[in-house]
Protein backbone atom coordinates (compact mmCIF):
# COMPACT_ATOMS: atom_id res chain seq x y z
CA UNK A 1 -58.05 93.40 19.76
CA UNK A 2 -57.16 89.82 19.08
CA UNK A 3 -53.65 90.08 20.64
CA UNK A 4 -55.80 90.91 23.67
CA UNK A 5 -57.96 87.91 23.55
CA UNK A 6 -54.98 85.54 23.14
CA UNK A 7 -53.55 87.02 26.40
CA UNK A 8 -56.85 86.52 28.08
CA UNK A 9 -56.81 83.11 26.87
CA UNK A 10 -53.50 82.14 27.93
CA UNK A 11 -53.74 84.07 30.97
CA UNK A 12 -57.02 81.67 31.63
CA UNK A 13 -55.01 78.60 30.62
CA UNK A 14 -52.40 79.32 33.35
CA UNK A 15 -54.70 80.34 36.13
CA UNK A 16 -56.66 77.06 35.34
CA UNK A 17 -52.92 75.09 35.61
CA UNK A 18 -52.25 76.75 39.10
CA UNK A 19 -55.29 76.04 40.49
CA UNK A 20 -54.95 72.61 39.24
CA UNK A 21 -51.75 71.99 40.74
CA UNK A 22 -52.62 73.63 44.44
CA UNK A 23 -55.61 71.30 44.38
CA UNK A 24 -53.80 68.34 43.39
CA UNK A 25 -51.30 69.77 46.91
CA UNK A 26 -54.43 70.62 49.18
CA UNK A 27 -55.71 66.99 48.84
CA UNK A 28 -52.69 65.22 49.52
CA UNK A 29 -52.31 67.67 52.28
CA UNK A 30 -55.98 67.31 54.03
CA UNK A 31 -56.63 64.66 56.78
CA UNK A 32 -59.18 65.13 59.25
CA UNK A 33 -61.76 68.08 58.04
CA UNK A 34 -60.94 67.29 54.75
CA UNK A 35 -63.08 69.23 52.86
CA UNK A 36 -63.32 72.48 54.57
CA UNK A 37 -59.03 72.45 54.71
CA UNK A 38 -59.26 71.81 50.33
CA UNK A 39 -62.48 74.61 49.50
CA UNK A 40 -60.38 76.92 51.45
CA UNK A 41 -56.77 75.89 49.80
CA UNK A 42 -59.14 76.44 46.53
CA UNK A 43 -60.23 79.82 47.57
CA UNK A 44 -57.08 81.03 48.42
CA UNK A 45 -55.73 80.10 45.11
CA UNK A 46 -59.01 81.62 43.05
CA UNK A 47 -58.55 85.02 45.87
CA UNK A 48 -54.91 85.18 44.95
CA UNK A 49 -54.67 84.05 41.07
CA UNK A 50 -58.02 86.55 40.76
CA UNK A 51 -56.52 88.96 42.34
CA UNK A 52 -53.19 89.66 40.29
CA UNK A 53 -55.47 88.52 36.69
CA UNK A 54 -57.53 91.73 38.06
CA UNK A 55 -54.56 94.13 38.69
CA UNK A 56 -52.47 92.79 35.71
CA UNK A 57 -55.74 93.89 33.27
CA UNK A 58 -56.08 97.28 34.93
CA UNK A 59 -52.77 98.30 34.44
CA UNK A 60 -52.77 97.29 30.56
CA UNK A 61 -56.06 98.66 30.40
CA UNK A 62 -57.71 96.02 29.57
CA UNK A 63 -61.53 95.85 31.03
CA UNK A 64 -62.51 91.93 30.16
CA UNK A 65 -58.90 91.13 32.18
CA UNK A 66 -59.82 92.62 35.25
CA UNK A 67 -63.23 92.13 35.17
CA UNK A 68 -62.51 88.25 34.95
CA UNK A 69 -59.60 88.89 38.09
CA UNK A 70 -62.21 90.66 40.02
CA UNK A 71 -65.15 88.03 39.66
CA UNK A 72 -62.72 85.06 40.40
CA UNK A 73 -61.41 86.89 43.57
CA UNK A 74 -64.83 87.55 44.49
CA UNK A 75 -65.50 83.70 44.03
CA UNK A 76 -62.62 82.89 45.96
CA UNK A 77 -63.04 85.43 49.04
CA UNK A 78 -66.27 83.21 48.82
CA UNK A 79 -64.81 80.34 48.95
CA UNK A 80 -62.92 80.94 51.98
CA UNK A 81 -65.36 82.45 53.76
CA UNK A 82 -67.53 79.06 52.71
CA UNK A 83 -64.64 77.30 53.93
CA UNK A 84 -64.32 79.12 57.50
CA UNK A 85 -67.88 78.51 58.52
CA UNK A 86 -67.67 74.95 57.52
CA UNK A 87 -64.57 74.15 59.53
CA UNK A 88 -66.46 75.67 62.60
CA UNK A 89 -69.42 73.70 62.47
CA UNK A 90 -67.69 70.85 61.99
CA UNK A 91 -65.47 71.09 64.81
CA UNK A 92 -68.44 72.05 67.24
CA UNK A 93 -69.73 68.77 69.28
CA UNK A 94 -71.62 67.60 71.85
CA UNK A 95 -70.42 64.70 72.83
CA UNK A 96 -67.04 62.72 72.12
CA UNK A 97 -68.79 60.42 69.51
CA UNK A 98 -69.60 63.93 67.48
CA UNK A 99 -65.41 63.73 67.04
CA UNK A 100 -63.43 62.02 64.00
CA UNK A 101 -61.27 59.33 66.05
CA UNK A 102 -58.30 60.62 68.19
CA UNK A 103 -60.16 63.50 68.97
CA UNK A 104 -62.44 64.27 71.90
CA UNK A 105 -65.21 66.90 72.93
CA UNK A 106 -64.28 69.47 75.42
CA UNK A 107 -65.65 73.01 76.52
CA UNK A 108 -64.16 75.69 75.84
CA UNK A 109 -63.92 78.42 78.21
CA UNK A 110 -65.51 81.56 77.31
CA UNK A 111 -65.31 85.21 78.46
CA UNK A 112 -67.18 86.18 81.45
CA UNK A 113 -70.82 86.85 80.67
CA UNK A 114 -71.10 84.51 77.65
CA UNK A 115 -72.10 81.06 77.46
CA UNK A 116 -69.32 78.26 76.59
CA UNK A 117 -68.94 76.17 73.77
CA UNK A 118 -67.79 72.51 73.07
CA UNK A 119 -65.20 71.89 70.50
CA UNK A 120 -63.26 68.64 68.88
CA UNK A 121 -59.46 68.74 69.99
CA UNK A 122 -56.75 66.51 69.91
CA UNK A 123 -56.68 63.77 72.89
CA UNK A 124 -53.93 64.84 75.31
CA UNK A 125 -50.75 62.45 74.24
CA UNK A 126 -51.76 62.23 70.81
């Protein structure tokens, strides 16, 4: 019983160090839509690091493992999902002034029967 709370414990520890370490590499990373790119760099680091703490504690059988891996890859399927829908509503515009700098507001075409939308894209030569 303790041997398996010391291997929660460190298994904790190391998640924790990971997801340190691909934040510290998600910020450097981001430029424009900065904080949509990092929540989802987070997610996918809480998705996968949840993910193999859950299957690592089934297949020891141990229930407070997996139970941890399963609500931290529920967190980070979240996350990403947070992440997805924040990138799109940033990149919707109006207007070129609705763009971060070197980008500009154009409509996109959309399939016959459905109405168009404008999006932020790179200015052509840039």
């Amino acid at each position: 019983m303790i041997s398996a709370i010391f291997l929660a414990v460190k298994l904790l520890r190391n998640a924790w160090i990971a997801l340190a370490l691909v934040g510290c590499l998600a910020i450097g990373c981001a430029s424009t839509y900065r904080g949509p790119k990092i929540l989802g760099a987070v997610g996918a680091a809480l998705l996968v690091g949840g993910g193999t703490t859950w299957v690592v504690g089934e297949r020891q059988n141990q229930g407070g493992t997996a139970n941890v891996g399963l609500v931290t890859a529920a967190i980070g399927a979240a996350a990403v999902l947070g992440a997805a829908g924040w990138l799109a509503a940033s990149v919707a515009c109006e207007e070129d002034p609705d763009c971060p700098r070197g980008e500009e507001c154009k409509e996109m075409p959309a399939l016959p029967g459905r109405v168009p939308y404008k999006q932020c894209v790179r200015r052509a030569g840039k």
